[in-house]
N, C-alpha and C. Protein backbone atom coordinates (compact mmCIF):
# COMPACT_ATOMS: atom_id res chain seq x y z
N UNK A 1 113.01 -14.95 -161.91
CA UNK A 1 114.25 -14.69 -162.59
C UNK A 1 115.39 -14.85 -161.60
N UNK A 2 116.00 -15.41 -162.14
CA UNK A 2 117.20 -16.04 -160.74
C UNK A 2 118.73 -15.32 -161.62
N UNK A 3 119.43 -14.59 -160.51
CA UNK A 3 120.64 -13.80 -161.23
C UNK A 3 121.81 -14.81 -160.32
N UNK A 4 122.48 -15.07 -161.60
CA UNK A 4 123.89 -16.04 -160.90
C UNK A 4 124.94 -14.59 -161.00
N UNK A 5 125.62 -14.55 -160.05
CA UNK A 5 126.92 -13.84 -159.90
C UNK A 5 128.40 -14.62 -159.18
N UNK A 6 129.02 -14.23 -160.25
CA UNK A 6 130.41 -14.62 -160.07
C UNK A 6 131.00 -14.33 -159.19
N UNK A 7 131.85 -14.41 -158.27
CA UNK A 7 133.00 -14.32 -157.72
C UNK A 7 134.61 -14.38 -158.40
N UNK A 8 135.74 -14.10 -158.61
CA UNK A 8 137.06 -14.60 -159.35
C UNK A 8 137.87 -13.97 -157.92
N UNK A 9 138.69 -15.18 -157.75
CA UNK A 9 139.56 -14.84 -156.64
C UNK A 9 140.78 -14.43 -157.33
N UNK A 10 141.05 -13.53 -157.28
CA UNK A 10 143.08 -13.25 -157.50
C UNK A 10 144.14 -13.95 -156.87
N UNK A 11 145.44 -14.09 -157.18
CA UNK A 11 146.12 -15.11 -156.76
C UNK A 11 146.55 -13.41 -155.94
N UNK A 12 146.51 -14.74 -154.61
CA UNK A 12 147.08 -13.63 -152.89
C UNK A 12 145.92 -13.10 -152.80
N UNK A 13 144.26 -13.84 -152.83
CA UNK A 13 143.39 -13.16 -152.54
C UNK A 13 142.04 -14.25 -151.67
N UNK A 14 142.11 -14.83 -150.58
CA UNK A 14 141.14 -15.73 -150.48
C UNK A 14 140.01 -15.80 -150.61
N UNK A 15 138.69 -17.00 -150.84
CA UNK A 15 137.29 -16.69 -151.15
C UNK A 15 136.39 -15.57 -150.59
N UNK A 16 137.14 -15.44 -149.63
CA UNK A 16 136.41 -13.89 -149.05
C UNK A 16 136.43 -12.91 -149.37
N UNK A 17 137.59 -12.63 -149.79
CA UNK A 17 137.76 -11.42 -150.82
C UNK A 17 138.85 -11.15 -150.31
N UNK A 18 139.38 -11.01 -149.04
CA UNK A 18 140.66 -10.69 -148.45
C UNK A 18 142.02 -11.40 -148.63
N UNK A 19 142.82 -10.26 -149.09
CA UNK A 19 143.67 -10.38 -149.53
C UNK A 19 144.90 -10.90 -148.22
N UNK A 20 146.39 -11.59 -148.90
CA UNK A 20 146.92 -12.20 -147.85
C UNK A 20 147.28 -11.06 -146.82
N UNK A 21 147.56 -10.17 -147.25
CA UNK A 21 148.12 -9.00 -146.68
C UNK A 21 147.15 -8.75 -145.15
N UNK A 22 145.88 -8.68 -145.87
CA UNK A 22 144.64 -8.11 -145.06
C UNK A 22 144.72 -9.15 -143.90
N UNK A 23 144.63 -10.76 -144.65
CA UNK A 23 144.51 -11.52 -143.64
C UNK A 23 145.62 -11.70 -142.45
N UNK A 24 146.50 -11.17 -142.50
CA UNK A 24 147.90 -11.23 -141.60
C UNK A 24 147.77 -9.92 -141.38
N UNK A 25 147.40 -9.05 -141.67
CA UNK A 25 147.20 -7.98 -140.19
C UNK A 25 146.10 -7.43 -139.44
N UNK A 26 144.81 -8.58 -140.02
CA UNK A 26 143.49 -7.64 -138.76
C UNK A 26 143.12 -9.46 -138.89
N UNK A 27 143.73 -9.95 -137.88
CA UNK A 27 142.95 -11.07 -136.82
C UNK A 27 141.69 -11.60 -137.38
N UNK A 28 140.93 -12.25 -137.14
CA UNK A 28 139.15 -12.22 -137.28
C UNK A 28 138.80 -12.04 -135.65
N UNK A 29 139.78 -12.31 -134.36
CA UNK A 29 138.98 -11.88 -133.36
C UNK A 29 138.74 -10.36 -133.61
N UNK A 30 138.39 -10.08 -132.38
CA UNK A 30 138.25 -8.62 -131.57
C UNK A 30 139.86 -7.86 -131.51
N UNK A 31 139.77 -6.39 -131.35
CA UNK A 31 140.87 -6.30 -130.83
C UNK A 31 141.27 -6.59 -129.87
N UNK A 32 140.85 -7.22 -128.81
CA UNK A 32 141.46 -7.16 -127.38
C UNK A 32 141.73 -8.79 -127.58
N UNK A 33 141.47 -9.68 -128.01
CA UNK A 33 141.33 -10.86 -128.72
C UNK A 33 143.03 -11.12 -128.61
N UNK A 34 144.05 -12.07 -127.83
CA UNK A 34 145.40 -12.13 -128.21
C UNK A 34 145.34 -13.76 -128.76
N UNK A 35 146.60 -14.41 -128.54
CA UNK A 35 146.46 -15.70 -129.53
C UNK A 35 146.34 -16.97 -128.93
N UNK A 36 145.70 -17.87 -128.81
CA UNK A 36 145.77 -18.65 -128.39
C UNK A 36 146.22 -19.49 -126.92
N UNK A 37 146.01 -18.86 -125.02
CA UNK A 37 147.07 -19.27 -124.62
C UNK A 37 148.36 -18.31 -124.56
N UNK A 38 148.19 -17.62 -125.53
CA UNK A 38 149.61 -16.29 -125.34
C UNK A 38 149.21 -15.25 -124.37
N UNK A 39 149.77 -14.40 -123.93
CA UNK A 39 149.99 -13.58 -123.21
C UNK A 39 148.25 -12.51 -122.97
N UNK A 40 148.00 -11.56 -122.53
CA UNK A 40 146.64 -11.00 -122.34
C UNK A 40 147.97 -9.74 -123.23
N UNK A 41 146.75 -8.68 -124.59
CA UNK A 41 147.23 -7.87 -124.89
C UNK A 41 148.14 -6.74 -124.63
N UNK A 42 148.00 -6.51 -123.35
CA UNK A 42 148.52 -5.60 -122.79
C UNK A 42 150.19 -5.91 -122.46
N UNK A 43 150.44 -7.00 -122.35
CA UNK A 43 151.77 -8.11 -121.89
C UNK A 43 152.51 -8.53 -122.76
N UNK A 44 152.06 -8.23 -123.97
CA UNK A 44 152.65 -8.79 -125.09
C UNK A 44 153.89 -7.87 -125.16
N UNK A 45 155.16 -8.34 -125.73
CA UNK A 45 156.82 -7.40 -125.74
C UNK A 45 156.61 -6.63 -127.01
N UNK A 46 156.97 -5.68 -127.01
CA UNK A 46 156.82 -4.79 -127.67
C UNK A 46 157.75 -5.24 -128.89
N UNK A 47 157.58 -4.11 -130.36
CA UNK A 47 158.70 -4.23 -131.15
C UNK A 47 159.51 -3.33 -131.18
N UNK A 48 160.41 -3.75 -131.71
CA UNK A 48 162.19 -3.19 -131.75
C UNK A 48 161.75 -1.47 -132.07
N UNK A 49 161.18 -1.42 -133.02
CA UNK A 49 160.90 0.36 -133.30
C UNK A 49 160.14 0.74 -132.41
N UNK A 50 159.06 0.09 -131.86
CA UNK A 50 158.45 0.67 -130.52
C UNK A 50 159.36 0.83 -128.92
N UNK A 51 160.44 -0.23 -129.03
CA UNK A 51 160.82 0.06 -127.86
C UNK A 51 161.96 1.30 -128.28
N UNK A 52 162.43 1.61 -129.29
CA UNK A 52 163.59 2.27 -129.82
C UNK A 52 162.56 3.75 -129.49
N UNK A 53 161.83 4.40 -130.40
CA UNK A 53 160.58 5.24 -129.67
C UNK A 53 160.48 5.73 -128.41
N UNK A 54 160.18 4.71 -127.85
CA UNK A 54 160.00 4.92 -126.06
C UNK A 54 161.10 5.42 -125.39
N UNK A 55 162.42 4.26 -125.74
CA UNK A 55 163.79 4.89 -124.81
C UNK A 55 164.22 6.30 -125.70
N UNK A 56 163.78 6.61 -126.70
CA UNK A 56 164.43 8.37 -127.36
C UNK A 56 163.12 8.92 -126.54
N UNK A 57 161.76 9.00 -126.33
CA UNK A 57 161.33 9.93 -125.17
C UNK A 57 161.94 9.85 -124.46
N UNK A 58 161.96 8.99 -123.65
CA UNK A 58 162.40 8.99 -122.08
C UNK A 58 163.57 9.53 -122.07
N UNK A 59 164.49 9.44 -122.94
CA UNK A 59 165.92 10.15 -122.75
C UNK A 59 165.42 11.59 -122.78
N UNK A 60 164.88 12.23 -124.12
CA UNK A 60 164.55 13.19 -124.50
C UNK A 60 163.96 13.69 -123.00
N UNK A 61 162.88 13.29 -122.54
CA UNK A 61 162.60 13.92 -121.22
C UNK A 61 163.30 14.29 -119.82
N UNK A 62 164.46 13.68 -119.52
CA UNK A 62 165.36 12.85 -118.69
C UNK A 62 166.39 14.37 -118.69
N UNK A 63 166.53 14.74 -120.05
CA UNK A 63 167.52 15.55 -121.11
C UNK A 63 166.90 16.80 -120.50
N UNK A 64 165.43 16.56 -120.99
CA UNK A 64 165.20 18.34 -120.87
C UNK A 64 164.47 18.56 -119.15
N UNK A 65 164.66 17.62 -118.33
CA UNK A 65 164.36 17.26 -116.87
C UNK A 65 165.62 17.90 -116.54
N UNK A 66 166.62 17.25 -116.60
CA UNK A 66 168.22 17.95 -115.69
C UNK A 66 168.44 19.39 -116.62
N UNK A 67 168.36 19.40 -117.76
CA UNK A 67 168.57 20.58 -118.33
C UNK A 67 167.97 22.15 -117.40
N UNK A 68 166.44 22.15 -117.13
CA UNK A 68 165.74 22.67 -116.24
C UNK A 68 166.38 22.53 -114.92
N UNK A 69 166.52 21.54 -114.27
CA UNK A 69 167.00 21.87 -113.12
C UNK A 69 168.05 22.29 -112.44
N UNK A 70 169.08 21.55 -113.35
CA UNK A 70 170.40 22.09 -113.59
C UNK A 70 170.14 23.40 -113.92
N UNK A 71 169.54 24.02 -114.47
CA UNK A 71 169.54 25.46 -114.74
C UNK A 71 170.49 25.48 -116.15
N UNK A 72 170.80 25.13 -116.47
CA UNK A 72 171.66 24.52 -118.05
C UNK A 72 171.56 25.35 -118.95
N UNK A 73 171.95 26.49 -119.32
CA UNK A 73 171.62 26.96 -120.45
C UNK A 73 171.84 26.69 -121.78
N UNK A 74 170.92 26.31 -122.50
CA UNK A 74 171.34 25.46 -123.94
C UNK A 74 169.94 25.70 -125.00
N UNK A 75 169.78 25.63 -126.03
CA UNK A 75 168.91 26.20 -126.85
C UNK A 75 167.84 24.80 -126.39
N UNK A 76 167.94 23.64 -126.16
CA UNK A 76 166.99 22.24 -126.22
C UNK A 76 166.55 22.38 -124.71
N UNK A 77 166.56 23.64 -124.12
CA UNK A 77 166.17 23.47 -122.73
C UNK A 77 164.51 23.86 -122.83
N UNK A 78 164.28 24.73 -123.66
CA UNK A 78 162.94 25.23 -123.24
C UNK A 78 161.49 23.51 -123.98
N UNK A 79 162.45 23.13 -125.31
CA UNK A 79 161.65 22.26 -125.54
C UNK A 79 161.92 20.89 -125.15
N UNK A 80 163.00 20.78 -124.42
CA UNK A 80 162.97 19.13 -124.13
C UNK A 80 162.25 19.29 -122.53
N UNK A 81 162.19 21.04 -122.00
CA UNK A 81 161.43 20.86 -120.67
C UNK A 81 160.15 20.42 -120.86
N UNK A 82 159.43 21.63 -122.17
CA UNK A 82 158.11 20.94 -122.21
C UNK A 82 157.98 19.99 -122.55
N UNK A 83 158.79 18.88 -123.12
CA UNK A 83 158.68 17.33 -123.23
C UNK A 83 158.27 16.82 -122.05
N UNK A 84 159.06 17.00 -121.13
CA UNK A 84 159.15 16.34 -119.90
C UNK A 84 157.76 16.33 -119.15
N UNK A 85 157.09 17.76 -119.16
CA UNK A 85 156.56 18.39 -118.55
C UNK A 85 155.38 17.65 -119.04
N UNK A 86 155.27 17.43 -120.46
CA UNK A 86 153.88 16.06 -120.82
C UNK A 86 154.06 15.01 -120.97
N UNK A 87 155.21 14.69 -120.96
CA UNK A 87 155.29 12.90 -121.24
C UNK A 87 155.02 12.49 -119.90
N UNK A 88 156.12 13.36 -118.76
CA UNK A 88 156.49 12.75 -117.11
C UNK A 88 154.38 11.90 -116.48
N UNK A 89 153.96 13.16 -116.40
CA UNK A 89 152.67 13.18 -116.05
C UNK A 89 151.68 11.81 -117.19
N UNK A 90 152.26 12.26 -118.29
CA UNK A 90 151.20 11.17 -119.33
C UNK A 90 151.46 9.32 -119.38
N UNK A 91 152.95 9.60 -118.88
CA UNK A 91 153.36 8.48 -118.65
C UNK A 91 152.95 7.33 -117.75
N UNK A 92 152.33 8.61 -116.12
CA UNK A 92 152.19 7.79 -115.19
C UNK A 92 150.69 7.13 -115.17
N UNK A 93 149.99 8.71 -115.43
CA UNK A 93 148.64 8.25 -116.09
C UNK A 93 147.97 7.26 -116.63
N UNK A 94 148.85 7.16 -118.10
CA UNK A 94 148.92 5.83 -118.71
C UNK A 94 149.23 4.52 -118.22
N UNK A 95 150.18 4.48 -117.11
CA UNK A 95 150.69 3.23 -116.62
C UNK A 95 149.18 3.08 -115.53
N UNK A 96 148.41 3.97 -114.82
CA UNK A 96 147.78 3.75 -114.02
C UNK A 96 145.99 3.30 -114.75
N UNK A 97 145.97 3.48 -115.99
CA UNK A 97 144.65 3.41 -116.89
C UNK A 97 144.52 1.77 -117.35
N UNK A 98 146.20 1.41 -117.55
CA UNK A 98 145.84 -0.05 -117.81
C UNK A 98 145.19 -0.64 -119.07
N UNK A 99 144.17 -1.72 -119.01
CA UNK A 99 143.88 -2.07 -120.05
C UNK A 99 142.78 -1.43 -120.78
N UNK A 100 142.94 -0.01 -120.78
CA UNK A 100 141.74 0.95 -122.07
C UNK A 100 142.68 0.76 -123.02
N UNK A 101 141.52 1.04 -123.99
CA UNK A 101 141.52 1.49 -125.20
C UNK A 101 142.79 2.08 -125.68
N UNK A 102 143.78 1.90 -126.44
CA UNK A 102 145.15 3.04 -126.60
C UNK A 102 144.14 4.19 -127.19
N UNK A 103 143.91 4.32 -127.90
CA UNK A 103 143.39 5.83 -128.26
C UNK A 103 142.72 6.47 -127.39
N UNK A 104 141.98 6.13 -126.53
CA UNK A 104 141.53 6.55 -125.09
C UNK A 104 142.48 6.71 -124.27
N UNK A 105 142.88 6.07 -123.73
CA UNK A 105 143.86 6.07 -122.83
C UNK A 105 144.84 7.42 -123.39
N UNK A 106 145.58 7.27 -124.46
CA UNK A 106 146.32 8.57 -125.14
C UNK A 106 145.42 9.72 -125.14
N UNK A 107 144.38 9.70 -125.44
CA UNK A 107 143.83 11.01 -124.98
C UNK A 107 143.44 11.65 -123.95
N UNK A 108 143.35 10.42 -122.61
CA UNK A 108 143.24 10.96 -121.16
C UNK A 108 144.22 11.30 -120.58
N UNK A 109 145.62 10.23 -120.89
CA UNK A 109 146.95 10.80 -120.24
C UNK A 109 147.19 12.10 -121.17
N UNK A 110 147.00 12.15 -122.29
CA UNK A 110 147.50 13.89 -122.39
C UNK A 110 146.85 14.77 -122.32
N UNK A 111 145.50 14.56 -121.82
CA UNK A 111 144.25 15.63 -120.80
C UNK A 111 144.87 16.02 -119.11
N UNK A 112 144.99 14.51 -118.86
CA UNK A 112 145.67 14.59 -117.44
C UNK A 112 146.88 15.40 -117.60
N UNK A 113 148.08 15.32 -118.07
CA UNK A 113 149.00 15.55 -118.39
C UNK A 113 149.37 17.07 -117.89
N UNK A 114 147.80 17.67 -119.06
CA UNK A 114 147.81 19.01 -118.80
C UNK A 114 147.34 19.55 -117.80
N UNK A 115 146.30 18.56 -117.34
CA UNK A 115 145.95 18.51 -116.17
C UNK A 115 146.25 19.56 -114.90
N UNK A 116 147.53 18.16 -114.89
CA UNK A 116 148.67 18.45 -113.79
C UNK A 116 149.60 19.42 -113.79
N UNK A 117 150.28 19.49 -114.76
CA UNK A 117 150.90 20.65 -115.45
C UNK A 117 150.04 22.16 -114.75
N UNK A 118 148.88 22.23 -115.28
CA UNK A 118 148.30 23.37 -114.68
C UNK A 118 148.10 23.38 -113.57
N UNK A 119 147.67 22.55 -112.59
CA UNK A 119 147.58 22.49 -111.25
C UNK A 119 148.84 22.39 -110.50
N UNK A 120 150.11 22.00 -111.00
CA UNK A 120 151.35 22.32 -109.85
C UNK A 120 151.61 23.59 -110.10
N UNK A 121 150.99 24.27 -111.78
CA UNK A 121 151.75 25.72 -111.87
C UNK A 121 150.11 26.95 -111.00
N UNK A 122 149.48 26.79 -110.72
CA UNK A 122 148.22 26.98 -110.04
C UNK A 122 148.47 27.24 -108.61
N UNK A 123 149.13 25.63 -108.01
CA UNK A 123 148.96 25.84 -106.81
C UNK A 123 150.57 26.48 -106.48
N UNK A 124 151.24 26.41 -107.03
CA UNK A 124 152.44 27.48 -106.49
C UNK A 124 152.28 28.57 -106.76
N UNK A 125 151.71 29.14 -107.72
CA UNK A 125 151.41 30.69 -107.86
C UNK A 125 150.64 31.51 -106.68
N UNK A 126 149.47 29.82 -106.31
CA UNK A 126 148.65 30.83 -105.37
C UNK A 126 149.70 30.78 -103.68
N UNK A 127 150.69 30.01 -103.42
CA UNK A 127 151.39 29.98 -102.29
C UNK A 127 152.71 30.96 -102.48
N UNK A 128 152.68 31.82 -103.84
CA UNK A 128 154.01 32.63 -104.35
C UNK A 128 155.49 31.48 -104.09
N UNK A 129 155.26 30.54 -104.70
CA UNK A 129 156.62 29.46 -104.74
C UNK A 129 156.99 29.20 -106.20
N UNK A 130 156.24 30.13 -107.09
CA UNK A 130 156.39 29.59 -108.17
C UNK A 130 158.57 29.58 -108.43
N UNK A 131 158.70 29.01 -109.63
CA UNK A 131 160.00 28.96 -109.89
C UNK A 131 160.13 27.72 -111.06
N UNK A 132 160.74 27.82 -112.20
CA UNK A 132 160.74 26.81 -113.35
C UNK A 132 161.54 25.62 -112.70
N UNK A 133 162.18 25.67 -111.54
CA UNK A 133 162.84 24.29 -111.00
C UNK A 133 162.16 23.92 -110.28
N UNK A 134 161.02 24.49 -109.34
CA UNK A 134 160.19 23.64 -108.48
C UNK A 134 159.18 23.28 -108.93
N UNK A 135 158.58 23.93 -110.44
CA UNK A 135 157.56 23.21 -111.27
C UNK A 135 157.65 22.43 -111.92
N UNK A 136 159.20 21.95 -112.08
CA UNK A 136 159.92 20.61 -112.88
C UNK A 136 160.32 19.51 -111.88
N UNK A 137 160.30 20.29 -110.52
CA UNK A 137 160.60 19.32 -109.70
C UNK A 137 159.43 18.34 -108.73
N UNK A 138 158.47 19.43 -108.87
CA UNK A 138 157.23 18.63 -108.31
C UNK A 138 156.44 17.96 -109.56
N UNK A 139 156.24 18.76 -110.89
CA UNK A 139 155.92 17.33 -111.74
C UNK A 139 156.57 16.63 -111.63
N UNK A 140 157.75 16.08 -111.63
CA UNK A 140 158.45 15.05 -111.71
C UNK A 140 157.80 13.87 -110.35
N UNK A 141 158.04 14.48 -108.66
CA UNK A 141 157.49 14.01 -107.75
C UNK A 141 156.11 13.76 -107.79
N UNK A 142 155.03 14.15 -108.87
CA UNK A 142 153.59 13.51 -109.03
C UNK A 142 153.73 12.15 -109.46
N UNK A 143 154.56 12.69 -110.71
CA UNK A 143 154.85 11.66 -112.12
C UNK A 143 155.56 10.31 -111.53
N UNK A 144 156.45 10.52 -110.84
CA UNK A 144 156.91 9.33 -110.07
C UNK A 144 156.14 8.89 -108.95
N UNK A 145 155.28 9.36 -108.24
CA UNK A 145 154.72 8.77 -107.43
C UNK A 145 153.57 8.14 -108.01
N UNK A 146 152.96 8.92 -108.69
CA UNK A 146 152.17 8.08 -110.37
C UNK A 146 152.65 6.80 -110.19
N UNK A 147 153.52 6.90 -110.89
CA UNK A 147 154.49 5.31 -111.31
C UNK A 147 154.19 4.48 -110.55
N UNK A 148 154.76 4.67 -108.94
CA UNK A 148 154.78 3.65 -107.99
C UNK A 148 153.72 3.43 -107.27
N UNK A 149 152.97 3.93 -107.40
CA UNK A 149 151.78 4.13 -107.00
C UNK A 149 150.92 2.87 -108.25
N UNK A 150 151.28 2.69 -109.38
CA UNK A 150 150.67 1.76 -110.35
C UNK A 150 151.28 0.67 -110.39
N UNK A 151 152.83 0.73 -109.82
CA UNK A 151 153.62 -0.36 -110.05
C UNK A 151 153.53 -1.69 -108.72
N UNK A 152 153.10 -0.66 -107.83
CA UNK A 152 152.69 -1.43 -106.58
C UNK A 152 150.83 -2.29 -106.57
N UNK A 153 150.19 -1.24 -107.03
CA UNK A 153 148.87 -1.95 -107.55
C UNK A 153 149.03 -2.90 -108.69
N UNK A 154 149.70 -2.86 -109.68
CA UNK A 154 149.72 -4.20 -110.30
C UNK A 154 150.69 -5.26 -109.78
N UNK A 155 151.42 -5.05 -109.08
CA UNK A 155 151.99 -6.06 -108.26
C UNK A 155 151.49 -6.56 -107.27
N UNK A 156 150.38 -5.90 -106.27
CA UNK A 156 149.45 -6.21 -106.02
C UNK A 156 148.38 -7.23 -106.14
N UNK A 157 148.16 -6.56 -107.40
CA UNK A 157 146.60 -7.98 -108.05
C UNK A 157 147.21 -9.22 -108.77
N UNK A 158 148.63 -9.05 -108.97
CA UNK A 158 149.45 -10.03 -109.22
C UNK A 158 149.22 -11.20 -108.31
N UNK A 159 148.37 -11.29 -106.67
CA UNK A 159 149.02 -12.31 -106.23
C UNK A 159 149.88 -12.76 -105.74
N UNK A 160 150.12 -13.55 -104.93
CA UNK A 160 151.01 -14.60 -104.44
C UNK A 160 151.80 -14.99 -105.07
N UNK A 161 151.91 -14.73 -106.75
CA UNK A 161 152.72 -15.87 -106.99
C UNK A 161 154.28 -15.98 -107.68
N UNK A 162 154.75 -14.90 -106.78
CA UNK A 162 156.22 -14.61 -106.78
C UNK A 162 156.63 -15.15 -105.92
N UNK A 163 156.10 -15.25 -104.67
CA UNK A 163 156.42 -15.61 -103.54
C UNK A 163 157.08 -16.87 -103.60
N UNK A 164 158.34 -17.08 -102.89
CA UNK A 164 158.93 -18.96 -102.55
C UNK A 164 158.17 -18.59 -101.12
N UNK A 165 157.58 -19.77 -100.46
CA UNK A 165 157.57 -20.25 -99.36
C UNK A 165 158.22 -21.43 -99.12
């Protein structure tokens, strides 16, 4: 007994079943898969709402960074500090993890994050230095040395090939 079954494609629906929609936003590669000759995933420029995102943290952190140190009294001090206090650290993290996984990676920089957070407020307690400006001021000095510390290793494996000779 032999069973014939139909298929009917919908208009905006190709023989596969996937629709145009589907087909313009999941690739058939891999995720790590970029296009042709274009850029490696990680390199690719971001979009306009993603970069718009990024520069309102960074301000937001920047904000509740001088707010704290400045000693500033203002109602956005206690929460734009703890902004600072996880982005600064998650930030550098992240820049130093590279090409993982984003959902990995987001969950280690904001493990680390806290990480650190607990260990600058740890090790000044046990030397009696604690103080809310020197625990904003040495995350900050991890978090940036983070940075350059990643910015110099990928400039690094970069190569030669900035160089004029």
């Amino acid at each position: 007994m032999h069973t014939h079954t139909m298929h009917h494609t919908f208009p905006g629906e190709d023989p596969t079943g996937r629709s145009d929609r589907q087909s313009a936003d999941r690739p058939t590669g891999g995720p790590s898969d970029g296009p042709p000759g274009g850029p490696p995933p990680d390199d690719r420029p971001r979009g306009g709402a993603a970069s718009l995102v990024a520069g309102a943290a960074f301000g937001t952190a920047a904000v509740g960074a001088v707010l704290s140190i400045g000693d500033i009294g203002s109602p956005l001090r206690a929460p734009f500090t703890l902004f600072f206090l996880l982005m600064a650290p998650a930030a550098a993290i992240t820049a130093a993890l590279g090409r993982m996984d984003p959902l990995g990676r987001a969950v280690v920089a904001g493990a680390g994050a806290l990480a650190v957070d607990l260990l600058v407020a740890q090790t000044m307690l046990a030397l009696h230095l604690w103080s809310v400006r020197g625990g904003v001021l040495a995350v900050a000095a991890l978090s940036g040395a983070g940075l350059l510390l990643s910015a110099v290793r990928r400039r690094g494996r970069g190569g030669h090939r900035d160089r004029v000779e």
